[in-house]
Protein backbone atom coordinates (compact mmCIF):
# COMPACT_ATOMS: atom_id res chain seq x y z
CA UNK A 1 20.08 -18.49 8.04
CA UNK A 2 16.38 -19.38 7.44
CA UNK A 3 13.46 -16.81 7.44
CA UNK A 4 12.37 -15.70 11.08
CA UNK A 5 8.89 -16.31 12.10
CA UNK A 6 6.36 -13.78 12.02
CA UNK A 7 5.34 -11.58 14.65
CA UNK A 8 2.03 -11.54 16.20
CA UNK A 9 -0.55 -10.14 14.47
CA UNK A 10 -2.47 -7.05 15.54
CA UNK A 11 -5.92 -6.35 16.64
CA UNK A 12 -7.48 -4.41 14.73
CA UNK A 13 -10.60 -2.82 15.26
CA UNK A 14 -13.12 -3.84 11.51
CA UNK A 15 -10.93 -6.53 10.38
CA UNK A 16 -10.42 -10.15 11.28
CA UNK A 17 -7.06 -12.12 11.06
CA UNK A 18 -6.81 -14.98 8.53
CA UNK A 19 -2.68 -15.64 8.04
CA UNK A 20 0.46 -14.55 7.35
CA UNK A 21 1.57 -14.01 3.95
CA UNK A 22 5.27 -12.94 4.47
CA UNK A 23 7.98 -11.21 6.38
CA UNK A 24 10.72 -8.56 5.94
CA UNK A 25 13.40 -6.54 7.86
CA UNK A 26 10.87 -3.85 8.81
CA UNK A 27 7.68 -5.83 8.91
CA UNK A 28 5.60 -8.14 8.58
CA UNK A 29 1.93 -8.39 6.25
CA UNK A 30 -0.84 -10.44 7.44
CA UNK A 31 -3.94 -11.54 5.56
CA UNK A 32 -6.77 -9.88 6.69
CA UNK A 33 -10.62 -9.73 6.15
CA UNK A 34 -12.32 -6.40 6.49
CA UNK A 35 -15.50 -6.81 8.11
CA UNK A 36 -17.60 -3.90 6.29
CA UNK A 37 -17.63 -3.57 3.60
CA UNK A 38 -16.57 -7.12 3.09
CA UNK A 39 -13.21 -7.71 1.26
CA UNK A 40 -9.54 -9.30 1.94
CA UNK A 41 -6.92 -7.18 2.60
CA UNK A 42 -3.58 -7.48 3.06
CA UNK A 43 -1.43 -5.68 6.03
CA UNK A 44 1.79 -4.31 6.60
CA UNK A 45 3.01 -3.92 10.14
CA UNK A 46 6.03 -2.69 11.48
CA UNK A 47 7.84 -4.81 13.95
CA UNK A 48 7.90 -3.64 17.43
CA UNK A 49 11.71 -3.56 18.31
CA UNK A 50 12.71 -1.37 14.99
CA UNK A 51 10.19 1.55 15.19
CA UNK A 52 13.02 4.49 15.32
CA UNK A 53 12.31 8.07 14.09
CA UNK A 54 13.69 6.94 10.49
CA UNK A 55 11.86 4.14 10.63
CA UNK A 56 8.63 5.86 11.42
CA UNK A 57 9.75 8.34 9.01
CA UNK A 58 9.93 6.06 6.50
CA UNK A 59 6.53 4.17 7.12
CA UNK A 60 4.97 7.54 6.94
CA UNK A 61 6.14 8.64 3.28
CA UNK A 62 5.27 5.28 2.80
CA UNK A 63 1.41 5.80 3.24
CA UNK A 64 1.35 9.25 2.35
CA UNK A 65 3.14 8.12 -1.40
CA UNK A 66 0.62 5.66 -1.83
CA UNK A 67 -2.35 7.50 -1.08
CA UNK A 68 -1.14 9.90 -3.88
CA UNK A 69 -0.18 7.63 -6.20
CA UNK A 70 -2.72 4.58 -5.94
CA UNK A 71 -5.13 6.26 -7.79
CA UNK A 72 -3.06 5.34 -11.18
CA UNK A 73 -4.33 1.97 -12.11
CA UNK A 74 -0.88 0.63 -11.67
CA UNK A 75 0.16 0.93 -8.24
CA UNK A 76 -0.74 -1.08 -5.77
CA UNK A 77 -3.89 0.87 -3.71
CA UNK A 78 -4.02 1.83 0.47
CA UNK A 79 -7.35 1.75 2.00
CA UNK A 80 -6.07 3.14 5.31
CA UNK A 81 -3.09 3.69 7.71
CA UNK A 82 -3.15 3.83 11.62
CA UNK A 83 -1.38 2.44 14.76
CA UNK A 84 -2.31 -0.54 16.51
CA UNK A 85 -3.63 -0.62 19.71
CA UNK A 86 0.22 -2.24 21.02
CA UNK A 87 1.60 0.82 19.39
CA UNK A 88 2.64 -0.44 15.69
CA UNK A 89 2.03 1.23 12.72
CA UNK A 90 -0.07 -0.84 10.24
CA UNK A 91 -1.10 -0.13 6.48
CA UNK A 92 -4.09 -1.93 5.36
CA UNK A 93 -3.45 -2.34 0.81
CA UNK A 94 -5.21 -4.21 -2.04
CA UNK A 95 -4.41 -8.14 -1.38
CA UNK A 96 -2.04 -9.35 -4.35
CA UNK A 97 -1.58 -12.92 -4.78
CA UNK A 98 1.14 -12.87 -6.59
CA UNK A 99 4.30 -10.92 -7.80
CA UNK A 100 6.14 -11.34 -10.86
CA UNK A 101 9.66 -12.46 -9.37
CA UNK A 102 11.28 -15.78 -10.16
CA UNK A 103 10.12 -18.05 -7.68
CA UNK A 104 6.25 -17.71 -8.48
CA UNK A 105 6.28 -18.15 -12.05
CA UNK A 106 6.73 -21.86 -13.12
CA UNK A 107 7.45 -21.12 -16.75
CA UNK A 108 9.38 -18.15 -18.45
CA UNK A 109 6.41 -15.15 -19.74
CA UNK A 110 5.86 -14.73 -23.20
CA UNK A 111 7.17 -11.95 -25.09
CA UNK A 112 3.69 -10.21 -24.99
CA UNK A 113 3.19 -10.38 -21.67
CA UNK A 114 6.41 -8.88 -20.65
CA UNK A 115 6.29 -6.10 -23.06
CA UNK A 116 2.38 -5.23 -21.43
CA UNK A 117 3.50 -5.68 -18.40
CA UNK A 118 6.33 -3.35 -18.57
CA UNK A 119 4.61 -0.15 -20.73
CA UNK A 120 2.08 0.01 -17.65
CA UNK A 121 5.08 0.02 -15.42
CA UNK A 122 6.45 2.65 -16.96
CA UNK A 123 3.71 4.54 -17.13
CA UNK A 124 3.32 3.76 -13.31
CA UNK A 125 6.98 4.84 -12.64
CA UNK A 126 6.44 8.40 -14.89
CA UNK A 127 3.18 9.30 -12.35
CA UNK A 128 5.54 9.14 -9.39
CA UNK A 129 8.58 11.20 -11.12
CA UNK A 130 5.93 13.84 -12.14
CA UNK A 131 4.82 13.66 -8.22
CA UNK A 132 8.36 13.75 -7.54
CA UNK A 133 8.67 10.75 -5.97
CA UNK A 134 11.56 8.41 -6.44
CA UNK A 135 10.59 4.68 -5.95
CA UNK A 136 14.14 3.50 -5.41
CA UNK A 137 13.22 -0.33 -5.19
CA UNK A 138 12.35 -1.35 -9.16
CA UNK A 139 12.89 -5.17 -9.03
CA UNK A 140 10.73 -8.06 -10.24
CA UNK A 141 9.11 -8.64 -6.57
CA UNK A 142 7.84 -5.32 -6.27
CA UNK A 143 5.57 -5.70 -9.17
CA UNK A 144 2.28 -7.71 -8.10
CA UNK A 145 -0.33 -9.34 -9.51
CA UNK A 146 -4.06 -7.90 -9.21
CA UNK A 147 -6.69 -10.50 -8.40
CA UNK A 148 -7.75 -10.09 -12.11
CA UNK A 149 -3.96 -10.67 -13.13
CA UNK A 150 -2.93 -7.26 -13.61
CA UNK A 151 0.55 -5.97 -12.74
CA UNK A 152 0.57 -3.09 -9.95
CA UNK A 153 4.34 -1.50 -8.45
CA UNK A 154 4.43 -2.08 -4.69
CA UNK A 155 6.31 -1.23 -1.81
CA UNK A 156 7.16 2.58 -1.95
CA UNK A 157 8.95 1.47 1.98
CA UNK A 158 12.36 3.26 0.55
CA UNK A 159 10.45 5.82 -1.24
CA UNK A 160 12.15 9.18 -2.01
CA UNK A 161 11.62 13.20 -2.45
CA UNK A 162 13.07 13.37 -6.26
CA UNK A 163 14.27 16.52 -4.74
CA UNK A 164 16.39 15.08 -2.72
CA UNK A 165 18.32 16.38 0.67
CA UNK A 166 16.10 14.65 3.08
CA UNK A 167 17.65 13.76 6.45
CA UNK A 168 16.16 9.95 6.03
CA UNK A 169 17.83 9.58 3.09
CA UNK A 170 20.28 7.03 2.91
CA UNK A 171 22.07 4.66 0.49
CA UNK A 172 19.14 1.69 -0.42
CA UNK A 173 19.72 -0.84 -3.06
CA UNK A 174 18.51 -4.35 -4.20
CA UNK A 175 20.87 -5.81 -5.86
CA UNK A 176 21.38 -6.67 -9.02
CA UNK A 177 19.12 -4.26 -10.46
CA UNK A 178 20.26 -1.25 -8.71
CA UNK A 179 22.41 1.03 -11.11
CA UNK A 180 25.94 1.71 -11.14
CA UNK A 181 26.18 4.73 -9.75
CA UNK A 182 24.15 3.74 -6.79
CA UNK A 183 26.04 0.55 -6.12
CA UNK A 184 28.97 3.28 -5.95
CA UNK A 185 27.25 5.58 -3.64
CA UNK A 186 27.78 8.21 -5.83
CA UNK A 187 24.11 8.76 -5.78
CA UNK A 188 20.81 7.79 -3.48
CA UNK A 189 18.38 8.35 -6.30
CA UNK A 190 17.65 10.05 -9.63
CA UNK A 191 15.53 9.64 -12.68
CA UNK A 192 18.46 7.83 -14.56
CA UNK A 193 18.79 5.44 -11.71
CA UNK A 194 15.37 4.34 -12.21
CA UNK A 195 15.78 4.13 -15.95
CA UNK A 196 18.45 1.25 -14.98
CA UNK A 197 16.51 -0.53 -12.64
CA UNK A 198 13.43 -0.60 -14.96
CA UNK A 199 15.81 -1.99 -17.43
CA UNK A 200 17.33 -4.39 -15.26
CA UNK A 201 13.71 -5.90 -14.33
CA UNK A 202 12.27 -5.82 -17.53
CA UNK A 203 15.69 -8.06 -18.64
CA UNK A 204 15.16 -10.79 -15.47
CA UNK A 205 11.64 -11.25 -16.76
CA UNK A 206 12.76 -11.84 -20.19
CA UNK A 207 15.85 -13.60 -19.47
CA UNK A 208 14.62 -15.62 -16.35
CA UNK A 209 17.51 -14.70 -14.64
CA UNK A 210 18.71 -11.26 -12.94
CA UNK A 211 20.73 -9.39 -15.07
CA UNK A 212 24.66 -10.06 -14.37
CA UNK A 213 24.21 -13.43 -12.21
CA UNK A 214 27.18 -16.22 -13.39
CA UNK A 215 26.04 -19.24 -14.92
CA UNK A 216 23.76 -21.90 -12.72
CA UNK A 217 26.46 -23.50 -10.08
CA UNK A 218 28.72 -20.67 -10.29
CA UNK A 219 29.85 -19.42 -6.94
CA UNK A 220 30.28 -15.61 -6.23
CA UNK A 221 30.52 -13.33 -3.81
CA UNK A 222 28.69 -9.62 -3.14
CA UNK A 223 31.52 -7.48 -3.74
CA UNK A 224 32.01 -9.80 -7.53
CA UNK A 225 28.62 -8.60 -8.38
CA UNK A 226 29.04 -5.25 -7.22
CA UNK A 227 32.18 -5.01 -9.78
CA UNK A 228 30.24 -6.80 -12.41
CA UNK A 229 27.64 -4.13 -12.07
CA UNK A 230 29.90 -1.04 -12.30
CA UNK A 231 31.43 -1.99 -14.89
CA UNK A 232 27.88 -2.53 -16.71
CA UNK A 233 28.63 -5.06 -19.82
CA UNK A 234 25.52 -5.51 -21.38
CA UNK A 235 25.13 -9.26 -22.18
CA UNK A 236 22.45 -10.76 -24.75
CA UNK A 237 19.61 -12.20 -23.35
CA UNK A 238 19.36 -14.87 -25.75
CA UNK A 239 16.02 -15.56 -26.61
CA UNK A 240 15.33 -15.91 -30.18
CA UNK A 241 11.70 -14.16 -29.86
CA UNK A 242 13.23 -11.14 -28.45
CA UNK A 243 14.02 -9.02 -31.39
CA UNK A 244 17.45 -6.74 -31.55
CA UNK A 245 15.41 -3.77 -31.36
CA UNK A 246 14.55 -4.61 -27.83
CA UNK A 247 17.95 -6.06 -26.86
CA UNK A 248 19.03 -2.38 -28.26
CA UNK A 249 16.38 -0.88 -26.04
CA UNK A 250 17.40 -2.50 -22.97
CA UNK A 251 21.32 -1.84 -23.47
CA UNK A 252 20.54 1.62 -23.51
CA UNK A 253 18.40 2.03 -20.39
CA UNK A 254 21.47 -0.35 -18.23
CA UNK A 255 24.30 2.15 -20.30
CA UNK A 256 26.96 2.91 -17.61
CA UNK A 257 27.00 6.20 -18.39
CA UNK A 258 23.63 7.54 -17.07
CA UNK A 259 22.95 10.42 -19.68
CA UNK A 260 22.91 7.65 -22.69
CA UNK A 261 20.20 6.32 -21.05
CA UNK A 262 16.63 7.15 -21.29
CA UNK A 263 15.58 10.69 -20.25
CA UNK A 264 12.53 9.57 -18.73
CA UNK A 265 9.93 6.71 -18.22
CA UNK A 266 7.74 8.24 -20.48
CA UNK A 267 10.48 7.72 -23.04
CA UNK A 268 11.35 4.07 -21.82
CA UNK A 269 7.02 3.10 -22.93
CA UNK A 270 7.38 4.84 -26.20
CA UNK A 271 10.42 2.52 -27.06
CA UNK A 272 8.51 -0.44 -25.65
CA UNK A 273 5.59 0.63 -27.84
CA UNK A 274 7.23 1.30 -30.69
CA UNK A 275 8.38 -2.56 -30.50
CA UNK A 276 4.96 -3.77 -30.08
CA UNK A 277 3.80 -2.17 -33.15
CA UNK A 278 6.90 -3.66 -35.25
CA UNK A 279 5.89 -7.14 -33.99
CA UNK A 280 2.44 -6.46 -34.43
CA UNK A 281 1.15 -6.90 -30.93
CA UNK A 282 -1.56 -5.17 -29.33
CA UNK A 283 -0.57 -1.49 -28.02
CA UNK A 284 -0.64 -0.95 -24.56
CA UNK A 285 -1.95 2.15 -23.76
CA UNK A 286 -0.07 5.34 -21.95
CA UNK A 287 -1.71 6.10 -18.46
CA UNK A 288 0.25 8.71 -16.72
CA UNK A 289 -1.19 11.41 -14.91
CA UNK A 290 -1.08 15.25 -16.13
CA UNK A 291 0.95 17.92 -15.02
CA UNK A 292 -2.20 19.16 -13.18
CA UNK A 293 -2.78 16.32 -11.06
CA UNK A 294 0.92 15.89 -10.15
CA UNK A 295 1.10 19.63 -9.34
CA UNK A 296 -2.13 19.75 -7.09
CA UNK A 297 -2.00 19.11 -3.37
CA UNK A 298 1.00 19.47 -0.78
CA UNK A 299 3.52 17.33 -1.76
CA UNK A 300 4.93 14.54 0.32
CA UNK A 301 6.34 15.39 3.29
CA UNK A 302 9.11 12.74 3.41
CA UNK A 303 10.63 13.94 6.82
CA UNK A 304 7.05 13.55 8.95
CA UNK A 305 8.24 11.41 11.65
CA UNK A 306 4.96 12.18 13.69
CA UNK A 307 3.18 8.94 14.95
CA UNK A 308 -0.15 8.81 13.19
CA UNK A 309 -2.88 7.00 15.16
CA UNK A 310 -6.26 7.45 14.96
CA UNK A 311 -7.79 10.51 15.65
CA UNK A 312 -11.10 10.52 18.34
CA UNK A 313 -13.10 13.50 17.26
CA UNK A 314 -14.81 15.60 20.42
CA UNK A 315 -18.24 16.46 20.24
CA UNK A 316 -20.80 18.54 21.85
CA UNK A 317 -23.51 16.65 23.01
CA UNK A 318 -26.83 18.45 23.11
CA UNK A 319 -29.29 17.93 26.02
CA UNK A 320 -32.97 18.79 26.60
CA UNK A 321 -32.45 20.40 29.73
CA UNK A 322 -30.79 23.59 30.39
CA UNK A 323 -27.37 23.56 31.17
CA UNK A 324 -27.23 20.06 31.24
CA UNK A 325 -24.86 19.83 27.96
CA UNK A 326 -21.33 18.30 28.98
CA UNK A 327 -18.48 17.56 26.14
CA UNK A 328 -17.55 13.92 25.41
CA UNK A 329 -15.50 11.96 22.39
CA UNK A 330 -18.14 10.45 19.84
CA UNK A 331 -16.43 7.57 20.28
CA UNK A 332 -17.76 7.22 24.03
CA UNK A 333 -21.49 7.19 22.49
CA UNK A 334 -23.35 4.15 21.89
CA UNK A 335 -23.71 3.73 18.44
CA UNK A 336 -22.24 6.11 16.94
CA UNK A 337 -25.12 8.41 17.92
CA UNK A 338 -25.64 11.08 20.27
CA UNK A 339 -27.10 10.68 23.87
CA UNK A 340 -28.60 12.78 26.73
CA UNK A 341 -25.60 12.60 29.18
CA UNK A 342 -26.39 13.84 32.53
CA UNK A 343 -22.62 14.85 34.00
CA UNK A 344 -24.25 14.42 37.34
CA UNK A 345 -24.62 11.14 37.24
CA UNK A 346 -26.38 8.25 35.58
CA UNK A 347 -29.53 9.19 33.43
CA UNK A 348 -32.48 9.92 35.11
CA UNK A 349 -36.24 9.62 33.69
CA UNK A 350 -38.73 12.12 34.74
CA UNK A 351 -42.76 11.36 33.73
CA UNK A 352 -44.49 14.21 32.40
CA UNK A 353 -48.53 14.87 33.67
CA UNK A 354 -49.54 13.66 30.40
CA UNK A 355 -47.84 10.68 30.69
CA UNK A 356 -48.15 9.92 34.20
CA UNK A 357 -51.98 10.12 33.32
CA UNK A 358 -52.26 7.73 30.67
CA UNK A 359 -49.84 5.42 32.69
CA UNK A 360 -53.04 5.72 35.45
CA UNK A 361 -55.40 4.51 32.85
CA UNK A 362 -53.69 1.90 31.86
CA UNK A 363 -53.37 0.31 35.05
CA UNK A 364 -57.17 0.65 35.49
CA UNK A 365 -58.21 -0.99 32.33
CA UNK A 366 -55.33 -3.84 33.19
CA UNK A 367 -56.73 -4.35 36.75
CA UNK A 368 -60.51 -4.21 35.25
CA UNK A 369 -59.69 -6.99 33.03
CA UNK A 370 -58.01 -8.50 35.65
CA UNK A 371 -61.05 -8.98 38.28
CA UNK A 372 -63.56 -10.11 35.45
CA UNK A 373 -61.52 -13.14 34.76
CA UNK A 374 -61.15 -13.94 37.86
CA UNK A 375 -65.05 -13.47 38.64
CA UNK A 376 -66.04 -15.27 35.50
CA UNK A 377 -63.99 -18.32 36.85
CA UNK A 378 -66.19 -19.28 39.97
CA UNK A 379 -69.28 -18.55 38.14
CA UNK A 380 -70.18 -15.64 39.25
CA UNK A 381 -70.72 -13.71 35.95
């Protein structure tokens, strides 16, 4: 079945419409341009037909997550959040051209690249645990490239409390790089889950190929790879510029047994690090946020199914005459700025005596002008 076409894009108030730039079960994201200050965005909107309380549930963790969490320099950043005026909820994000799955790189990374790519990951990953936030969607397309070429983690759509317990939380996985014990619904989410999908996308973007896929022309069906990924049988990756080290690295985080794997992401950089130094590459540096940061604030509230629009602030709008003041939504004032509304009726303009007599004199020093023309035309003056 080919990809559906995408819905129509919204109106939004600031922005202006330039394409779409893909499509999904939930929603769709459009290319926009904001109009001030002047930038392209890109758009997520939820499609009309779908918008259920655990949908809208959903969408709002979705924001709220972000907003927390974009500040690290590796996850993707929301400007804003609202509802349409045909009743969707939108999320206007940085615009990333690219992503680092598969089918938008034309040759395989270098060793360096992946190793950079995947400390700052990490790094981004271990800010969310510390929020306690699960990301539950690790996978090659969910890491996007920066207009500068940087590598951000996107889509936080099937984001999670790391608590746990919440009444939207269901059974999510992308396969093949969610972990055994999630393919098994044994579990919707944990640290060690994330450990193995971390794993499993930092092996596709050595190996070029998702971890556990049969050779090129090889049929198979869900429920094969399923099986193939509970029983977790590490396989080399087979590049000779990938040193064992790593290869022992990565068996560990995709280890069956989820205590042999990593304890944290934190962990997971400092092995990646620790292989950058042997080969002599560059260090990438930690960024992950403090225990301050992560504990400041009200956490996300991942069962908020309220619908979120914008919010049209009243006003008291002063008048120079007495109890003449009336009560009306800023948004109702030209502007942006405060007027004299009469409630009465439309606004009346009384002269004052001062003004009244220098309206007078005016009017004589016109006419006077006036009448000497005219005189000085027929020769008279």
């Amino acid at each position: 079945m080919g990809r559906r076409l995408p819905s129509v894009p919204p109106v939004l108030s600031g922005y202006s419409y330039v394409r779409p730039l893909g499509t999904g079960g939930f929603a769709d994201v459009f290319l926009f341009e904001q109009n001030m200050p002047r930038r392209s965005v890109a758009v997520k909107v939820l499609l009309r037909d779908i918008v259920d309380d655990d949908v809208l549930r959903s969408f709002n963790a979705e924001a709220d997550v972000m907003a927390r969490l974009s500040s690290h320099p590796s996850i993707l950043t929301v400007y804003n959040a609202s509802i349409s005026a045909d009743g969707r909820p939108y999320l206007v994000m940085e615009f990333c051209p690219g992503s680092y799955s598969s089918r938008e790189r034309a040759a395989p990374l270098r060793l360096a690249t992946v190793l950079g790519v995947a400390v700052k990951i990490a790094c981004a990953l271990e800010t969310a645990h510390r929020s306690k936030v699960l990301h539950r969607d690790i996978k090659p397309s969910n890491i996007l490239t920066t207009t500068f070429g940087g590598p951000v983690l996107g889509d936080f759509g099937i984001a999670a409390s790391l608590a746990g317990g919440g009444p939207g939380e269901l059974f999510a996985m992308s396969l093949p790089w969610s972990a055994p014990e999630v393919v098994d619904e044994r579990t919707t989410g944990t640290v060690a889950t994330e450990v193995w999908s971390f794993g499993a996308t930092l092996y596709s973007l050595l190996a070029d190929r998702a971890p556990f896929d049969l050779p090129a022309g090889s049929a198979g069906s869900r429920a094969q790879l399923k099986q193939r990924i509970s029983r977790a049988k590490y396989t080399s990756i087979g590049r000779a510029d990938v040193p064992p080290a790593l290869e022992t690295i990565l068996a560990r985080m995709m280890s069956r047994d989820p205590a042999s794997r990593q304890a944290s992401l934190l962990e997971c950089a400092h092995d990646l690090q620790r292989v950058q130094r042997d080969l002599g590459l560059p260090i990438t540096a930690l960024e992950v946020a403090d225990e301050a940061w992560a504990s400041a604030g009200v956490p996300v509230d991942f069962n908020n199914l309220e619908a979120r629009g914008p919010v049209v602030s009243d006003v008291v709008i002063a008048s120079l005459r007495p109890g003449r003041g009336t009560r009306r939504p800023a948004s109702q004032t030209r502007e942006g700025t405060l007027t004299d509304v009469d409630v009465d009726g439309p606004r009346r303009t009384r002269l004052r005596p001062v003004a009244l007599a220098l309206l007078l004199v005016g009017a004589v020093v016109v006419g006077g002008g006036a009448m000497f023309g005219a005189l000085f035309l027929v020769g008279l003056i």
